[in-house]
C-alpha atoms as a PDB file:
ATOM      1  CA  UNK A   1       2.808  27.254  -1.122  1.00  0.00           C
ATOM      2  CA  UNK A   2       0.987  27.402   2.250  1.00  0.00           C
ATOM      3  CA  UNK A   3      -1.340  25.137   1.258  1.00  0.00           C
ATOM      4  CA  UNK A   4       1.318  22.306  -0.324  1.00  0.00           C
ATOM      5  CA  UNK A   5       2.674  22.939   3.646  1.00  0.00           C
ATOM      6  CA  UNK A   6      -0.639  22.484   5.230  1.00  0.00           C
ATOM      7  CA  UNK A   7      -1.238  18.988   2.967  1.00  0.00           C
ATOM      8  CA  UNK A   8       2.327  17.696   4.470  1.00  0.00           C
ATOM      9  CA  UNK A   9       0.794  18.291   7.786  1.00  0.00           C
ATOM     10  CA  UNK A  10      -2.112  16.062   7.147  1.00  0.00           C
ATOM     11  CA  UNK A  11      -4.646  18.484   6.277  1.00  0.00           C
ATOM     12  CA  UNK A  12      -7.551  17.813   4.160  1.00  0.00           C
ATOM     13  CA  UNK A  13      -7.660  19.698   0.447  1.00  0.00           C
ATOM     14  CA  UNK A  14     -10.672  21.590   1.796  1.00  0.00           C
ATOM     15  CA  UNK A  15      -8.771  22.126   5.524  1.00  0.00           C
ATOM     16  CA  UNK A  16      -5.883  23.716   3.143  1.00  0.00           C
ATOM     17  CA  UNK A  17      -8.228  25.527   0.924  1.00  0.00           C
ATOM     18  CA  UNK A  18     -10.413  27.032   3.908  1.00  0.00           C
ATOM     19  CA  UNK A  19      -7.344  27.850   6.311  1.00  0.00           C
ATOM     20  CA  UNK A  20      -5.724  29.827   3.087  1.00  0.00           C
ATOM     21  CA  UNK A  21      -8.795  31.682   2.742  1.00  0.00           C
ATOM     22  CA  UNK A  22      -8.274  32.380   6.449  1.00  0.00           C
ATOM     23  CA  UNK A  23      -5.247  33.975   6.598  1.00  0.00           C
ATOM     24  CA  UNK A  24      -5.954  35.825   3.172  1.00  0.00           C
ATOM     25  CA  UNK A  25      -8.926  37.567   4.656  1.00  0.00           C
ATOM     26  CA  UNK A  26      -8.099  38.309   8.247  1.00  0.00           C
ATOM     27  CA  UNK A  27     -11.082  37.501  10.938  1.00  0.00           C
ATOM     28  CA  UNK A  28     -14.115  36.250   8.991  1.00  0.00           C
ATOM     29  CA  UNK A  29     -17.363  34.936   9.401  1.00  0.00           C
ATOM     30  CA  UNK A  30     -18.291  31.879   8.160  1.00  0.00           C
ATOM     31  CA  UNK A  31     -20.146  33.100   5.137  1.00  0.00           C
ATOM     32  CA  UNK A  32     -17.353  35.624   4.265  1.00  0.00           C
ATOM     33  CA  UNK A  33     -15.390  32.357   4.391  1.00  0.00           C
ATOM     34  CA  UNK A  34     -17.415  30.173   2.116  1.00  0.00           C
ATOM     35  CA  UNK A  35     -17.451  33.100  -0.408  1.00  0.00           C
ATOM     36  CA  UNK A  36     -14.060  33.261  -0.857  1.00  0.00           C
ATOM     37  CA  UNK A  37     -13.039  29.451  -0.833  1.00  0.00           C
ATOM     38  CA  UNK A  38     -15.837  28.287  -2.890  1.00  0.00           C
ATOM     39  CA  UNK A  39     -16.901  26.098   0.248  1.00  0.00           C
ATOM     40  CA  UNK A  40     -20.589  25.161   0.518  1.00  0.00           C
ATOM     41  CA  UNK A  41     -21.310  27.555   4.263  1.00  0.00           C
ATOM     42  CA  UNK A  42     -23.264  24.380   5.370  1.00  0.00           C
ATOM     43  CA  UNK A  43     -19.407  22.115   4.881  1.00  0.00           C
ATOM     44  CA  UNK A  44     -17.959  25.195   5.948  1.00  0.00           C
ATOM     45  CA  UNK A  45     -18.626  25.214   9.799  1.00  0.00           C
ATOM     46  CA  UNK A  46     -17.735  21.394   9.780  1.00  0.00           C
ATOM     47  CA  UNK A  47     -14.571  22.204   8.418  1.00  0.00           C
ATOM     48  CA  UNK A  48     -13.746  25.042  10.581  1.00  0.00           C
ATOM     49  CA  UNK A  49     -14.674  22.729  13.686  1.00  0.00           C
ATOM     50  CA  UNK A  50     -12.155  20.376  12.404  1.00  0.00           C
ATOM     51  CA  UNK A  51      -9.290  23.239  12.201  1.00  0.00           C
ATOM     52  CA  UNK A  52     -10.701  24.508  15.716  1.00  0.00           C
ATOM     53  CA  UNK A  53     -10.085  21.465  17.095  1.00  0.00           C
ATOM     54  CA  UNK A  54      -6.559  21.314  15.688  1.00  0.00           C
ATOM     55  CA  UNK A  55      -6.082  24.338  16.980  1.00  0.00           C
ATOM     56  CA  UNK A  56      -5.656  26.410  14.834  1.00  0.00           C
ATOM     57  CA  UNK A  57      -8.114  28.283  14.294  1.00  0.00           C
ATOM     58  CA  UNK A  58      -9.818  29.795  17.425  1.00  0.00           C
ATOM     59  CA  UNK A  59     -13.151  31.801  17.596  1.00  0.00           C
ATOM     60  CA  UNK A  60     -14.278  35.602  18.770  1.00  0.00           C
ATOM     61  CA  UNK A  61     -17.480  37.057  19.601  1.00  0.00           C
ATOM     62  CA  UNK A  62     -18.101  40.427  18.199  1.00  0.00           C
ATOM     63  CA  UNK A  63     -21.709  41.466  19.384  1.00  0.00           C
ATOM     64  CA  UNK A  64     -24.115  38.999  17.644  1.00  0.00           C
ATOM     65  CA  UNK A  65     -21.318  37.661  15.383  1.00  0.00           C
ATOM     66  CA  UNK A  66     -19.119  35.063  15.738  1.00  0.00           C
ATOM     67  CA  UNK A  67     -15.635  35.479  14.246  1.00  0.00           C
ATOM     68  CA  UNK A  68     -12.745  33.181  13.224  1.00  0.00           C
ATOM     69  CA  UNK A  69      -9.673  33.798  13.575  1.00  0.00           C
ATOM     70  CA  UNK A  70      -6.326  32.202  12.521  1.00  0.00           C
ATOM     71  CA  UNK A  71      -4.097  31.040  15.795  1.00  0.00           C
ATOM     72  CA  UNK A  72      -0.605  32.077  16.364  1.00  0.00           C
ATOM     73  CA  UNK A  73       1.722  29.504  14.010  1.00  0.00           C
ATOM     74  CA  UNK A  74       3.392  28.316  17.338  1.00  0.00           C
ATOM     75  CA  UNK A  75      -0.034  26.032  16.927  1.00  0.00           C
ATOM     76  CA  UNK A  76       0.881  23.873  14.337  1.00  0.00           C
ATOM     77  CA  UNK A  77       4.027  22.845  16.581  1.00  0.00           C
ATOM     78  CA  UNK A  78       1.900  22.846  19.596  1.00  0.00           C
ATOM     79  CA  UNK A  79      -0.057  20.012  17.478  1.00  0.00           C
ATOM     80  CA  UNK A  80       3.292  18.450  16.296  1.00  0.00           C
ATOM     81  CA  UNK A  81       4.069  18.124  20.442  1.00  0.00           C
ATOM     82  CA  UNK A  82       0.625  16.561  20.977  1.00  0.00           C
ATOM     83  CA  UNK A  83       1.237  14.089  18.520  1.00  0.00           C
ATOM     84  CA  UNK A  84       4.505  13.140  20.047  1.00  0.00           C
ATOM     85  CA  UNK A  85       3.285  12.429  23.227  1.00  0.00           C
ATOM     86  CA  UNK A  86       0.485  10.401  21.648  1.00  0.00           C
ATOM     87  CA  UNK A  87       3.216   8.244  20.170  1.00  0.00           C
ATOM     88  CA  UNK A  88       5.464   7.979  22.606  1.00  0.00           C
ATOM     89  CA  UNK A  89       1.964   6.582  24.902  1.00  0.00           C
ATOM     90  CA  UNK A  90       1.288   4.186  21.666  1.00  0.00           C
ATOM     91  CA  UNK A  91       4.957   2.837  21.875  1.00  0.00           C
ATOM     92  CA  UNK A  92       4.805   2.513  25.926  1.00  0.00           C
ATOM     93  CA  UNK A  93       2.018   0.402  25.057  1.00  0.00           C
ATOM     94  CA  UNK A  94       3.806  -1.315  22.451  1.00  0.00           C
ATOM     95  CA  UNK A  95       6.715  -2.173  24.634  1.00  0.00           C
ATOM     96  CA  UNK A  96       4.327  -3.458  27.039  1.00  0.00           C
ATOM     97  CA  UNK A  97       2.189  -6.139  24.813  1.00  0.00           C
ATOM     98  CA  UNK A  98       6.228  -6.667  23.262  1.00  0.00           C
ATOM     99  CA  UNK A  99       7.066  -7.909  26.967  1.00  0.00           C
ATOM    100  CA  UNK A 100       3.873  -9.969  27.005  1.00  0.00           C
ATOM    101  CA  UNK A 101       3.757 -11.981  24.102  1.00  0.00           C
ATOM    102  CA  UNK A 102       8.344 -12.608  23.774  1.00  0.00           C
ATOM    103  CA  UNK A 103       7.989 -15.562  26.658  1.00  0.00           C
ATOM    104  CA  UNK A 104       5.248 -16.920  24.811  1.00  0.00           C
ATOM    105  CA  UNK A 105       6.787 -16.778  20.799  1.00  0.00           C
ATOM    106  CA  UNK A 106       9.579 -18.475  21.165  1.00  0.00           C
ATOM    107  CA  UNK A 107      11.413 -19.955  18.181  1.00  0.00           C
ATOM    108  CA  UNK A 108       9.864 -23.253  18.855  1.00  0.00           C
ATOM    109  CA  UNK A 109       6.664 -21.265  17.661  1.00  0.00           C
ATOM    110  CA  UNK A 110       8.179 -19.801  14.802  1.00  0.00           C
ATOM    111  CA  UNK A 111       6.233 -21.299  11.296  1.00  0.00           C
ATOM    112  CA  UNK A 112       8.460 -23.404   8.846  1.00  0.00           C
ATOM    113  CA  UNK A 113       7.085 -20.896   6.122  1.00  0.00           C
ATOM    114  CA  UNK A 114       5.973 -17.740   5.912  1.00  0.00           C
ATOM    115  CA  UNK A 115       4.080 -15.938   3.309  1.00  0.00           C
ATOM    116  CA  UNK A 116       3.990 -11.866   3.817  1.00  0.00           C
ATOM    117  CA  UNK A 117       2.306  -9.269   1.607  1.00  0.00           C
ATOM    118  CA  UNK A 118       2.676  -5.222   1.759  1.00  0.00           C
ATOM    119  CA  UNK A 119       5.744  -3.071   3.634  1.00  0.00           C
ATOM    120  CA  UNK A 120       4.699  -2.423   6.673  1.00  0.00           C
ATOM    121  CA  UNK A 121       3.936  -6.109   7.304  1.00  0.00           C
ATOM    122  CA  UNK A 122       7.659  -6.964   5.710  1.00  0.00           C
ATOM    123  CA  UNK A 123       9.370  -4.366   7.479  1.00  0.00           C
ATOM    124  CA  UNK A 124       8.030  -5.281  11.000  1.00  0.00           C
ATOM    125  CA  UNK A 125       8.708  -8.919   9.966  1.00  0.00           C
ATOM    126  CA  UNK A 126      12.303  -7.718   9.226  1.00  0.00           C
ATOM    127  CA  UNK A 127      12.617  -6.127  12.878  1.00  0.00           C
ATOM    128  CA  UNK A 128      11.123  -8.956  14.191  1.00  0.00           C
ATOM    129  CA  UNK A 129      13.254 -12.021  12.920  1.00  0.00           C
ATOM    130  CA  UNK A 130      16.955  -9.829  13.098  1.00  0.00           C
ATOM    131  CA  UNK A 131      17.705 -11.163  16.205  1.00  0.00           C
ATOM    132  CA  UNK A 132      16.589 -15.007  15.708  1.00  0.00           C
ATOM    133  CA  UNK A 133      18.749 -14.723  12.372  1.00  0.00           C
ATOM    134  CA  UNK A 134      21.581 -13.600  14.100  1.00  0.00           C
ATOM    135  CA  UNK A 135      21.024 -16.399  16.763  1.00  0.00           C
ATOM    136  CA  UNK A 136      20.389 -19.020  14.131  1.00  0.00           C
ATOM    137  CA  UNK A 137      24.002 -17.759  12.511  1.00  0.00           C
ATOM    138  CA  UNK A 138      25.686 -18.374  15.574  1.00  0.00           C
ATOM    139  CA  UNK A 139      24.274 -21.840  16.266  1.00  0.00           C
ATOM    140  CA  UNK A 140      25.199 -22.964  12.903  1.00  0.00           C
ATOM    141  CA  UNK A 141      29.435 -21.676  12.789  1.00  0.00           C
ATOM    142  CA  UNK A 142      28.709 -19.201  10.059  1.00  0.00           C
ATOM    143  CA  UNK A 143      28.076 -15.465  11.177  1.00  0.00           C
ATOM    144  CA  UNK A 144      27.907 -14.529   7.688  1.00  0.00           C
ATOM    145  CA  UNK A 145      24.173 -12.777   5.878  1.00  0.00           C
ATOM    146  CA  UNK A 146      24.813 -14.526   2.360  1.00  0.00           C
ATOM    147  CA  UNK A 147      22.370 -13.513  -0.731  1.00  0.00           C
ATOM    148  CA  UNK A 148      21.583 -11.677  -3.879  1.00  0.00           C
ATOM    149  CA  UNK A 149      19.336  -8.998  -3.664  1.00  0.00           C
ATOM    150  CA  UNK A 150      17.449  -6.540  -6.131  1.00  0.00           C
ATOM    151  CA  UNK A 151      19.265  -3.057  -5.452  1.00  0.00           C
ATOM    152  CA  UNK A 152      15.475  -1.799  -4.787  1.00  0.00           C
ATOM    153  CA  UNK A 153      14.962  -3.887  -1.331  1.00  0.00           C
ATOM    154  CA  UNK A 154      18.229  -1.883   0.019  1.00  0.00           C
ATOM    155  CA  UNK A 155      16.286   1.396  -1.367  1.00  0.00           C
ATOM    156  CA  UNK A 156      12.570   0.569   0.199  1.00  0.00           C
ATOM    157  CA  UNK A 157      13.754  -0.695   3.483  1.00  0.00           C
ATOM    158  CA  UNK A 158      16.166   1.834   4.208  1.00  0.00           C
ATOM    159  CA  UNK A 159      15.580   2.247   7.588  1.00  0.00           C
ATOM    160  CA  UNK A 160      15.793  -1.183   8.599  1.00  0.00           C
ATOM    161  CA  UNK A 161      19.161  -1.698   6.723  1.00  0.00           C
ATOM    162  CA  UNK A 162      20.590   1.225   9.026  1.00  0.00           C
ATOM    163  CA  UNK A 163      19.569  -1.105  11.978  1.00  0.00           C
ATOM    164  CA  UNK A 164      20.851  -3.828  10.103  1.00  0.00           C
ATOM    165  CA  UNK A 165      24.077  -2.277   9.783  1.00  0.00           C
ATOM    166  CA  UNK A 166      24.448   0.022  12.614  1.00  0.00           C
ATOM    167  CA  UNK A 167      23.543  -3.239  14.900  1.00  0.00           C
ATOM    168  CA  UNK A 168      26.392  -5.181  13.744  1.00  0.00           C
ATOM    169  CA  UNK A 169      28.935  -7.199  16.063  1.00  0.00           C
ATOM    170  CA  UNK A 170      32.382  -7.653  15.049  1.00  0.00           C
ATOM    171  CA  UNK A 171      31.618 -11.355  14.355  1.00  0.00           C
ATOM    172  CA  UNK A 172      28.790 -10.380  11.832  1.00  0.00           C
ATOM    173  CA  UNK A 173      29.690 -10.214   7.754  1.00  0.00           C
ATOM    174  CA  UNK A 174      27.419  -9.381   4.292  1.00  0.00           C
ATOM    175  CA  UNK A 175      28.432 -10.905   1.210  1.00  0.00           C
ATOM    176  CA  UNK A 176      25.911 -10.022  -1.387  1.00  0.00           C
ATOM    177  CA  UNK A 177      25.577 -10.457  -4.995  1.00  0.00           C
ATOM    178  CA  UNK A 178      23.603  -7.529  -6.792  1.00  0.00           C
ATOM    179  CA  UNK A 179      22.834  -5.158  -9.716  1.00  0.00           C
ATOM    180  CA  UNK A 180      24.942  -1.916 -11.053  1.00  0.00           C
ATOM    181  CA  UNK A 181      22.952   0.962  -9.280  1.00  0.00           C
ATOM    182  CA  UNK A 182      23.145   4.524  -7.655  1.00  0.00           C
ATOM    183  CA  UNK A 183      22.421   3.182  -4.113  1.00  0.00           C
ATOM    184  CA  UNK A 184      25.541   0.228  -4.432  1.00  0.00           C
ATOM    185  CA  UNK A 185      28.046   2.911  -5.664  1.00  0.00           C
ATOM    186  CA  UNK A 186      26.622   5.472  -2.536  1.00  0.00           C
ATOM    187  CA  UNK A 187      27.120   2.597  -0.271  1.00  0.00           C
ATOM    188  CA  UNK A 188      30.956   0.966  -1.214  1.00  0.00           C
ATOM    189  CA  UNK A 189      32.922   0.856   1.461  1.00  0.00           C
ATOM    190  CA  UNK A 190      30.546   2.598   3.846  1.00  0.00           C
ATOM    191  CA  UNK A 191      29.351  -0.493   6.044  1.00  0.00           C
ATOM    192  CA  UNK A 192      32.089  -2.014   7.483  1.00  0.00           C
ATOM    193  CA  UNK A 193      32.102  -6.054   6.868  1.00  0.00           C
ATOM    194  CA  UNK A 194      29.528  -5.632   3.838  1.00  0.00           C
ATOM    195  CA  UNK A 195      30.964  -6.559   0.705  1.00  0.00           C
ATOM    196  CA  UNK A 196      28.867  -6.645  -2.395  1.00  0.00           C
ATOM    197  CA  UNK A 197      29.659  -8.053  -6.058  1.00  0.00           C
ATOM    198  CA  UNK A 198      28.369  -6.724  -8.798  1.00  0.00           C
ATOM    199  CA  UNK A 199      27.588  -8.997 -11.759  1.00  0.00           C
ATOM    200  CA  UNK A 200      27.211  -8.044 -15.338  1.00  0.00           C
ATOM    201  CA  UNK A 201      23.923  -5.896 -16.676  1.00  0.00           C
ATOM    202  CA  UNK A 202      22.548  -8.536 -18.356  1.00  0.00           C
ATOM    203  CA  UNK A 203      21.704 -10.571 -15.466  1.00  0.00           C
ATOM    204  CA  UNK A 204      18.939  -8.427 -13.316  1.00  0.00           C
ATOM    205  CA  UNK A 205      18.038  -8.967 -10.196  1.00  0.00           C
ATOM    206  CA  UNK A 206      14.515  -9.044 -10.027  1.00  0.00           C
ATOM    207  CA  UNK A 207      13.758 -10.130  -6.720  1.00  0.00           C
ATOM    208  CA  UNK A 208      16.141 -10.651  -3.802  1.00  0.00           C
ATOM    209  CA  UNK A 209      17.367 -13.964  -1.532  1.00  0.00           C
ATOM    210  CA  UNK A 210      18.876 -13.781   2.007  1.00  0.00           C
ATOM    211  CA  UNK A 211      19.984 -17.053   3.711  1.00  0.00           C
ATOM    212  CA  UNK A 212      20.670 -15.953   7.757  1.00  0.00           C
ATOM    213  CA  UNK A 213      21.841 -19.478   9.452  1.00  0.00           C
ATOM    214  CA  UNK A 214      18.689 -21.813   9.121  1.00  0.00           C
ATOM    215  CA  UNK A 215      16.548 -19.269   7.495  1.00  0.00           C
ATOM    216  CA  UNK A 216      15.632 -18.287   4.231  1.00  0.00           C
ATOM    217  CA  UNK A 217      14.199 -15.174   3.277  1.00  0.00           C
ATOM    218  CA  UNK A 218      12.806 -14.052  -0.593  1.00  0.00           C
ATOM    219  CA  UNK A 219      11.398 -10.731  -1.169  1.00  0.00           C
ATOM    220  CA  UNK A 220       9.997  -9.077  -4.689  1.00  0.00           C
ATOM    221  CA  UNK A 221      10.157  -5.240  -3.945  1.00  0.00           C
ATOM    222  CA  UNK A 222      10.183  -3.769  -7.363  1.00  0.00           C
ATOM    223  CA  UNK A 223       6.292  -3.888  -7.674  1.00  0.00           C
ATOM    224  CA  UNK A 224       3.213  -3.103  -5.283  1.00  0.00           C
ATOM    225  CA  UNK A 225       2.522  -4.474  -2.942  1.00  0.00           C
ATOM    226  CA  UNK A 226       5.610  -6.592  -2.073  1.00  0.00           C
ATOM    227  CA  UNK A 227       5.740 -10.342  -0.918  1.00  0.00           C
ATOM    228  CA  UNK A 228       8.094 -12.175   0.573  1.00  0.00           C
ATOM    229  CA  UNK A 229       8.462 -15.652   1.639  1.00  0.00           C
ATOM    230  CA  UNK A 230      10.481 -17.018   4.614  1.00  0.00           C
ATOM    231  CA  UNK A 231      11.573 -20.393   5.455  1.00  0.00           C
ATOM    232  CA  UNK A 232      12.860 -22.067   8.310  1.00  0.00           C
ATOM    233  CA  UNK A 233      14.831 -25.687   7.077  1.00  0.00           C
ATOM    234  CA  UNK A 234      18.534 -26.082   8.091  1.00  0.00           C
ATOM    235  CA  UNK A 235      18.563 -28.451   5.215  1.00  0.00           C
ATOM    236  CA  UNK A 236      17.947 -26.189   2.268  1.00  0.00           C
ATOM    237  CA  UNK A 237      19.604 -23.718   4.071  1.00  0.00           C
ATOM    238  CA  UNK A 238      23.041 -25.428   4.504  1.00  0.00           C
ATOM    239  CA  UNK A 239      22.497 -26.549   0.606  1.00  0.00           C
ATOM    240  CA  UNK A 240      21.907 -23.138  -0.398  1.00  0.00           C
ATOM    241  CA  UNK A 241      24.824 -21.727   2.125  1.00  0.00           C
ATOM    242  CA  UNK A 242      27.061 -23.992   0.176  1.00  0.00           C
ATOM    243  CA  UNK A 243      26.192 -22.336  -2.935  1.00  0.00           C
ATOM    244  CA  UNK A 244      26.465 -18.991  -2.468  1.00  0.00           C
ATOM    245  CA  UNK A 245      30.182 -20.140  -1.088  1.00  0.00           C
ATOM    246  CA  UNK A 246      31.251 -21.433  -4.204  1.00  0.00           C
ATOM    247  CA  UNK A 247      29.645 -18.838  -5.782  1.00  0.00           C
ATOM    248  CA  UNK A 248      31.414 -16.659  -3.858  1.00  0.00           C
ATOM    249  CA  UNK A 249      34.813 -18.264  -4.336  1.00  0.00           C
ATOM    250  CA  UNK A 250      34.428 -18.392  -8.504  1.00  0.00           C
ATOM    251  CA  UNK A 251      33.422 -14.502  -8.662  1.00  0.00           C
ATOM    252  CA  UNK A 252      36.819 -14.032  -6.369  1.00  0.00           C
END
């Protein structure tokens, strides 16, 4: 149990095993240690400068022996709050280099076609191009996020949808096409201007298509890693905007 915890945290299996043995036996030395955990003593003091460090373990003298000792718990949220701050410096810095580079990426800059491979690159990709899409809907008369998407892209970029969603102006609308799944019948009715038809079983979604004013995005998120393509053409955008309309009007 403690140890499933401890591997949550971050710890190492042999962090886990080691800080079990720990709190098991009380203040130990580091052979007493390696005795019970089944540690090598020469990988044990490495380890147990590792958990010192964390701070949670701490060390006591006792005449010629050296001691080590388990810290109060309030340490692991002592190293939860050092952690915070180190991430709210990381997104200071973030925001900075964000303020340095918008002047100079305009959406002159942006490519006519992207290729992107794994999450994290699709998700910041995602954050990135919201608020070009939205500008590009504007421009263009039609304030509307039209597509079909494989119900997994909704479950894998979960967070991002909430901004999606959450971000919304009045103006804004989703008409999607998808598949029958949990996520579609936990969503209905929940996002205000987000409508979503469901076509038959046999036809599976296997990959998904969003068309946001001039752009066109494609994602595959049902294996590993996922891709996605996005391309910037008003013509084969307007083509494809035309139809999902009619589309859109038939399935009425």
């Amino acid at each position: 149990m403690l140890g499933d915890l401890l591997s949550k945290l971050g710890y190492s299996e042999k962090e886990s095993k080691l800080y079990c043995s720990l709190v098991e036996l009380g203040e130990s030395t580091a052979a007493a240690l390696s005795k019970h955990s089944k540690i090598p003593r020469a990988t044990v003091y490495g380890i147990l400068d590792q958990l010192i460090e964390r701070g949670v373990v701490r060390t006591e003298r006792r005449g010629t022996r050296t001691l080590f000792v388990s810290s109060p718990p309030q340490a692991f949220s002592r190293e939860i709050d050092e952690e915070k701050e180190r991430l709210q410096q990381r997104e200071i810095i973030a925001d900075e280099i964000k303020k340095v580079l918008t002047p100079q990426l305009r959406s002159s800059s942006i490519p006519q076609l992207n290729f992107l491979e794994g999450k994290r690159n699709i998700e910041s990709f995602l954050y990135e191009m919201l608020p070009e899409w939205r500008k590009s809907t504007k421009a263009v008369g039609d304030c509307t996020l039209w597509g079909y998407q494989d119900h997994t892209f909704v479950e894998e970029y979960r967070r991002w949808h909430n901004h999606l969603w959450s971000s919304m102006d009045k103006s804004e609308k989703i008409h999607l096409f998808s598949n029958p799944s949990s996520i579609e019948k936990e969503l209905v009715h929940k996002i205000s201007r987000r409508e979503v038809r469901r076509l038959p079983a046999e036809y599976d979604f296997k990959s998904s298509i969003w068309l946001y004013g001039d752009y066109i995005f494609m994602a595959i998120t049902r294996q590993k890693p996922h891709i996605a393509v996005h391309i910037r053409n008003d013509i084969f955008a307007s083509n494809l905007r035309a139809i999902f309309k009619i589309l859109w009007l038939v399935k009425s």
